[in-house]
N, C-alpha and C. Protein backbone atom coordinates (compact mmCIF):
# COMPACT_ATOMS: atom_id res chain seq x y z
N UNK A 1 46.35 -13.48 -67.08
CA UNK A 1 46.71 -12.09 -67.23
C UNK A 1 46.85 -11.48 -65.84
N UNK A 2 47.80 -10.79 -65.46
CA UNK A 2 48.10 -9.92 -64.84
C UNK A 2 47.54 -8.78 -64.03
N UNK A 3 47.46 -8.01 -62.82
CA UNK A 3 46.42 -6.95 -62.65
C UNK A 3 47.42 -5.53 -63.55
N UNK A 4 48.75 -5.88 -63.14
CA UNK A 4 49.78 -4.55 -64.00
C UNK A 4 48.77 -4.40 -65.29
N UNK A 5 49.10 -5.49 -66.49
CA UNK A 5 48.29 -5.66 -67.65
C UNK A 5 47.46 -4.90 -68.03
N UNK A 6 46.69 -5.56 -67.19
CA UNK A 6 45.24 -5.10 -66.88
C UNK A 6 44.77 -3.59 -67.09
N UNK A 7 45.73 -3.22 -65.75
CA UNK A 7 45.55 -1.65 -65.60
C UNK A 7 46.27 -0.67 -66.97
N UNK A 8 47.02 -1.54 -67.51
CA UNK A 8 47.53 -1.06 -68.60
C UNK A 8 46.94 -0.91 -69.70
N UNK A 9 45.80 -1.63 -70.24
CA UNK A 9 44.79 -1.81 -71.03
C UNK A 9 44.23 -0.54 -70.38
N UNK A 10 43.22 -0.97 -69.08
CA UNK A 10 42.74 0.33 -69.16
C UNK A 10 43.25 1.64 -69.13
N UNK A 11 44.45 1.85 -69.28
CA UNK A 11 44.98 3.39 -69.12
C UNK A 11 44.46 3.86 -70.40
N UNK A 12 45.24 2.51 -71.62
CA UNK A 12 45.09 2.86 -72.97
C UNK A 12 43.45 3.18 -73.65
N UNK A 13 42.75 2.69 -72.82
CA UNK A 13 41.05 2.94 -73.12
C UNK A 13 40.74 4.31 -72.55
N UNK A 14 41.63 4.73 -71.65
CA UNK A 14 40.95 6.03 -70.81
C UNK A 14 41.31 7.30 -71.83
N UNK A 15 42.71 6.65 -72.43
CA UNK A 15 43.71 8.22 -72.72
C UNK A 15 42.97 8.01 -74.68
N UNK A 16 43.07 6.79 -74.99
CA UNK A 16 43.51 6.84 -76.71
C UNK A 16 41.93 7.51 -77.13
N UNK A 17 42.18 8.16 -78.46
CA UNK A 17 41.34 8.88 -78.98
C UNK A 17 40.94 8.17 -80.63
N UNK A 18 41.73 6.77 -80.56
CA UNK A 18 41.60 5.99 -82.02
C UNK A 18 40.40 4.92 -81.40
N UNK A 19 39.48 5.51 -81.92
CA UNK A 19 38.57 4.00 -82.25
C UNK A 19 38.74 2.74 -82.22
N UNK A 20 39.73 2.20 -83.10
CA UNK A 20 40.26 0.83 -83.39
C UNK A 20 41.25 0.68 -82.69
N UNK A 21 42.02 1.09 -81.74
CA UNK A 21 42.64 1.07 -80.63
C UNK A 21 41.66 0.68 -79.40
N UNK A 22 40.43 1.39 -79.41
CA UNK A 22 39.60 1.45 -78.00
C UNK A 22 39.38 -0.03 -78.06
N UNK A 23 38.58 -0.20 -79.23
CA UNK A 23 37.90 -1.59 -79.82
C UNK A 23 38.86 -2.74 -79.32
N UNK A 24 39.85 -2.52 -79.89
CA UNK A 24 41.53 -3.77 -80.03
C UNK A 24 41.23 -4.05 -78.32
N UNK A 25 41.13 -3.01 -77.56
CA UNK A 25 41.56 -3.05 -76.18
C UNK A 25 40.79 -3.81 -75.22
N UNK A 26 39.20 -3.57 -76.02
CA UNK A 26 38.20 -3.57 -75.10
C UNK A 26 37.69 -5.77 -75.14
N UNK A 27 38.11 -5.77 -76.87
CA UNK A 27 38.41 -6.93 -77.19
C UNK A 27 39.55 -7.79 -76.64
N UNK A 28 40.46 -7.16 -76.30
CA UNK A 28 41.55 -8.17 -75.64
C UNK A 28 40.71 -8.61 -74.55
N UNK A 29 40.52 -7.29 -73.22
CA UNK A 29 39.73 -7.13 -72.01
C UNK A 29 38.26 -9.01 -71.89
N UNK A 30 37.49 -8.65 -73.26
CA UNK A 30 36.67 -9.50 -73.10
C UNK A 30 37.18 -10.72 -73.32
N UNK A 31 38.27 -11.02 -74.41
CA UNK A 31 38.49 -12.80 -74.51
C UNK A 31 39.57 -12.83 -73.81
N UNK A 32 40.27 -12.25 -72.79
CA UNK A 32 41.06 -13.12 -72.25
C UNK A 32 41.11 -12.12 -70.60
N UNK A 33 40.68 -11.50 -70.37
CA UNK A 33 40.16 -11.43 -68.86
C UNK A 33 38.85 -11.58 -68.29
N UNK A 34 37.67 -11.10 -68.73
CA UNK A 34 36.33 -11.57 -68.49
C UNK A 34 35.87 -12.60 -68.50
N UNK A 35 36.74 -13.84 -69.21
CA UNK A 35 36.23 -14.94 -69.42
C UNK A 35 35.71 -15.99 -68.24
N UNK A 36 36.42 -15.72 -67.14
CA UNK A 36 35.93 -16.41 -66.08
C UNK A 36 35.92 -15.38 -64.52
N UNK A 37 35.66 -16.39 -63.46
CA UNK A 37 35.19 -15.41 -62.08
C UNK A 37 36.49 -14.64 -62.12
N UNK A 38 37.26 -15.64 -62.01
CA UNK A 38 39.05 -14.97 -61.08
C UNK A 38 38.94 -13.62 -62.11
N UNK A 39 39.13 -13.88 -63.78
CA UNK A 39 39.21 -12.45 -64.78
C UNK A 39 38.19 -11.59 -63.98
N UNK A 40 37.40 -11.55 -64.00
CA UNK A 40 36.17 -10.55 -63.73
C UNK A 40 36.65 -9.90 -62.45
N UNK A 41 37.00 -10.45 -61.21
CA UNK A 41 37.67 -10.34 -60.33
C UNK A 41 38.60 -9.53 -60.54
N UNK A 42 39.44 -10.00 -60.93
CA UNK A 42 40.74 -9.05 -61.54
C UNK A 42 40.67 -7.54 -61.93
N UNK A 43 39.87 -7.85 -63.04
CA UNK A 43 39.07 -6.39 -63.71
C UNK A 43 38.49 -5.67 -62.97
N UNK A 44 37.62 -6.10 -62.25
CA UNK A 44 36.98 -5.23 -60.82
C UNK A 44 38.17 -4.39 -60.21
N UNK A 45 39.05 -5.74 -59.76
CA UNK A 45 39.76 -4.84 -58.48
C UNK A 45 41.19 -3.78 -59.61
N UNK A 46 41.21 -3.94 -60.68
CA UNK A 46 41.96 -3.57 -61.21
C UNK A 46 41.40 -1.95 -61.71
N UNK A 47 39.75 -1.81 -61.28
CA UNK A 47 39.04 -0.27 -61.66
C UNK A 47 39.04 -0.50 -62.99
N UNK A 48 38.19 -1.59 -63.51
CA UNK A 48 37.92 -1.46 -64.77
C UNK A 48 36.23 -1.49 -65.24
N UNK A 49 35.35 -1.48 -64.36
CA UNK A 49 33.89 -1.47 -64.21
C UNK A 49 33.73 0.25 -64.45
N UNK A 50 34.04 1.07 -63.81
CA UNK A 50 33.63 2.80 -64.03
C UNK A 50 34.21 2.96 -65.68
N UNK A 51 35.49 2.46 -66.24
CA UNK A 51 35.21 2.95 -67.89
C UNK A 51 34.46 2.27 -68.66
N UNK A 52 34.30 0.78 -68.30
CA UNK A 52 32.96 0.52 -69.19
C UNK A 52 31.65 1.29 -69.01
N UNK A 53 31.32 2.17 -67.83
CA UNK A 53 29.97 2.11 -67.55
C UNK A 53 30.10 3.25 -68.47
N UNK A 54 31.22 3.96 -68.64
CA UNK A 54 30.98 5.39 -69.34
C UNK A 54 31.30 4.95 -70.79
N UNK A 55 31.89 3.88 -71.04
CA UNK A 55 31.96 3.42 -73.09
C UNK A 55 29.71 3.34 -73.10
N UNK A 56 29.55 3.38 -72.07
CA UNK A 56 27.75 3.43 -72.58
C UNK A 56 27.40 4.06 -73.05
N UNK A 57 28.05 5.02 -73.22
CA UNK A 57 27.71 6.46 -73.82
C UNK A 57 28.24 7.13 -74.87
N UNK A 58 29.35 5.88 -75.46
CA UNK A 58 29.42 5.99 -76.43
C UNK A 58 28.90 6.00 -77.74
N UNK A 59 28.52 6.84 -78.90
CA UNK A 59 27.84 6.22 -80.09
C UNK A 59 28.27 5.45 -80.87
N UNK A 60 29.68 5.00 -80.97
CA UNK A 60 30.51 4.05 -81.94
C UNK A 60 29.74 2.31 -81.26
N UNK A 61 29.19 2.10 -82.32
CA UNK A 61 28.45 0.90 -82.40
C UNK A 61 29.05 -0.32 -81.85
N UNK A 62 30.23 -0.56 -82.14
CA UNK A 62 30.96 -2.03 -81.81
C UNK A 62 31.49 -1.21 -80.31
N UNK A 63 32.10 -0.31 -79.94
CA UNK A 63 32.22 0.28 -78.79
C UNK A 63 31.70 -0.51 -77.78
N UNK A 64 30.13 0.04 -78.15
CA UNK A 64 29.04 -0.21 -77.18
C UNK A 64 28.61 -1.78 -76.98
N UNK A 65 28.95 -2.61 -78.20
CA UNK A 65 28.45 -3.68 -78.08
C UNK A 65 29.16 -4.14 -76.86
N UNK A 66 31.14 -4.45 -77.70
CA UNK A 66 31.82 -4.97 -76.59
C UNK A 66 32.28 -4.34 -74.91
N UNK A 67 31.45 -3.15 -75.10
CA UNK A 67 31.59 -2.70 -73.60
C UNK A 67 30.61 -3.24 -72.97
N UNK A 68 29.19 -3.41 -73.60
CA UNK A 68 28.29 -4.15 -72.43
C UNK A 68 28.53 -5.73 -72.59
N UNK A 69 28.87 -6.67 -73.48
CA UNK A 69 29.17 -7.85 -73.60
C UNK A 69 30.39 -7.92 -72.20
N UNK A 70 31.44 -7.02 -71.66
CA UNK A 70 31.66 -7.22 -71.04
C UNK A 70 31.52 -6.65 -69.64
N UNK A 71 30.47 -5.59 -69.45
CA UNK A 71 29.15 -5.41 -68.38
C UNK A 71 28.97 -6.84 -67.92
N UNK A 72 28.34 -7.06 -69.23
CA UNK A 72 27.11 -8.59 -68.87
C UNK A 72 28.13 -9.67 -68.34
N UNK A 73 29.19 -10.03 -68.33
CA UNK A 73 30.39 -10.84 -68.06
C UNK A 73 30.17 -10.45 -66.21
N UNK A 74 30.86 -9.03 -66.12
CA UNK A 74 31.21 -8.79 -64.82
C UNK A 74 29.65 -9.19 -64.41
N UNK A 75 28.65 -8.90 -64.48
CA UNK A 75 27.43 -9.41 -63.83
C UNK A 75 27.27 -10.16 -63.11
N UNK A 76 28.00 -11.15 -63.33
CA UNK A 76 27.95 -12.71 -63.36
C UNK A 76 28.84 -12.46 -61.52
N UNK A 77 29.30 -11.74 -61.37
CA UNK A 77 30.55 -11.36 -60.01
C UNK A 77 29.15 -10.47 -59.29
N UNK A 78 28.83 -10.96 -57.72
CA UNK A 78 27.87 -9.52 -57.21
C UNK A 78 28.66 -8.50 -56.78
N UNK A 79 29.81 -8.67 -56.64
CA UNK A 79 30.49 -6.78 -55.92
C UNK A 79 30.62 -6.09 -57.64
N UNK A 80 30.83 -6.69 -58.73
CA UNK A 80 30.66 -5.75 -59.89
C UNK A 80 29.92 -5.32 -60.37
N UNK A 81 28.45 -6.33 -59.89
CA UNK A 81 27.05 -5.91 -60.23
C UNK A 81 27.23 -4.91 -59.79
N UNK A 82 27.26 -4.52 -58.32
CA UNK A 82 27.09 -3.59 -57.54
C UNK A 82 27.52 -2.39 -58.01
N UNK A 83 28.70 -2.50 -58.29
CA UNK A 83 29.91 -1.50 -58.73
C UNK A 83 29.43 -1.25 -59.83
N UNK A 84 28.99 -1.54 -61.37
CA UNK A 84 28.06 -1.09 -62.25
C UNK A 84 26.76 -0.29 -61.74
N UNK A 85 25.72 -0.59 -60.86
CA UNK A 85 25.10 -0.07 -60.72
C UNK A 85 25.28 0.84 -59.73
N UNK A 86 26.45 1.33 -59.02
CA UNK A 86 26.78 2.52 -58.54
C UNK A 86 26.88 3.22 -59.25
N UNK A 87 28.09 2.42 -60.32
CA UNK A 87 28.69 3.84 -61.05
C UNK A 87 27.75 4.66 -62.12
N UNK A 88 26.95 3.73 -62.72
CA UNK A 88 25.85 4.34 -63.83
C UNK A 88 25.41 5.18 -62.97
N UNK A 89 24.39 5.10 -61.77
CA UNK A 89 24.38 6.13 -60.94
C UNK A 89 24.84 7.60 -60.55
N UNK A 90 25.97 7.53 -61.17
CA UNK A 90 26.76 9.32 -61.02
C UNK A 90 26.60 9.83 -61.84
């Protein structure tokens, strides 16, 4: 996948107001960019660590799952650790 892609997913997570849209998105995000370093990488540099940190705060249940399932992914990268624990920080 792509960083264009990428950033395109996240636009659609920033702007859409459908649930099952967020979900669809956040699910693509985890099985086919998080899956390894280079994805995680990608996602980082693509500014996709600050909207997961704020799906935390979401109450929609599966939301939250697959936003930290793919937290716990970027983890695995230390500049995203980092970058998670900045951004929860603000």
């Amino acid at each position: 996948m792509n960083r264009e892609l990428v950033e395109n997913i996240l636009t659609v997570l920033k702007t859409s107001t459908d649930k099952n849209v967020v979900i669809k998105g956040l699910v693509k995000l985890r099985t086919d960019v998080v899956k390894d370093n280079d994805g995680i990488v990608l996602f980082r540099v693509a500014g996709g660590v600050p909207p997961m940190v704020r799906f935390l705060n979401k109450p929609h249940e599966k939301i939250l799952e697959v936003a930290l399932s793919i937290l716990g992914n970027c983890c695995t990268d230390e500049e995203s650790c980092k970058e998670v624990k900045s951004t929860y920080k603000q």
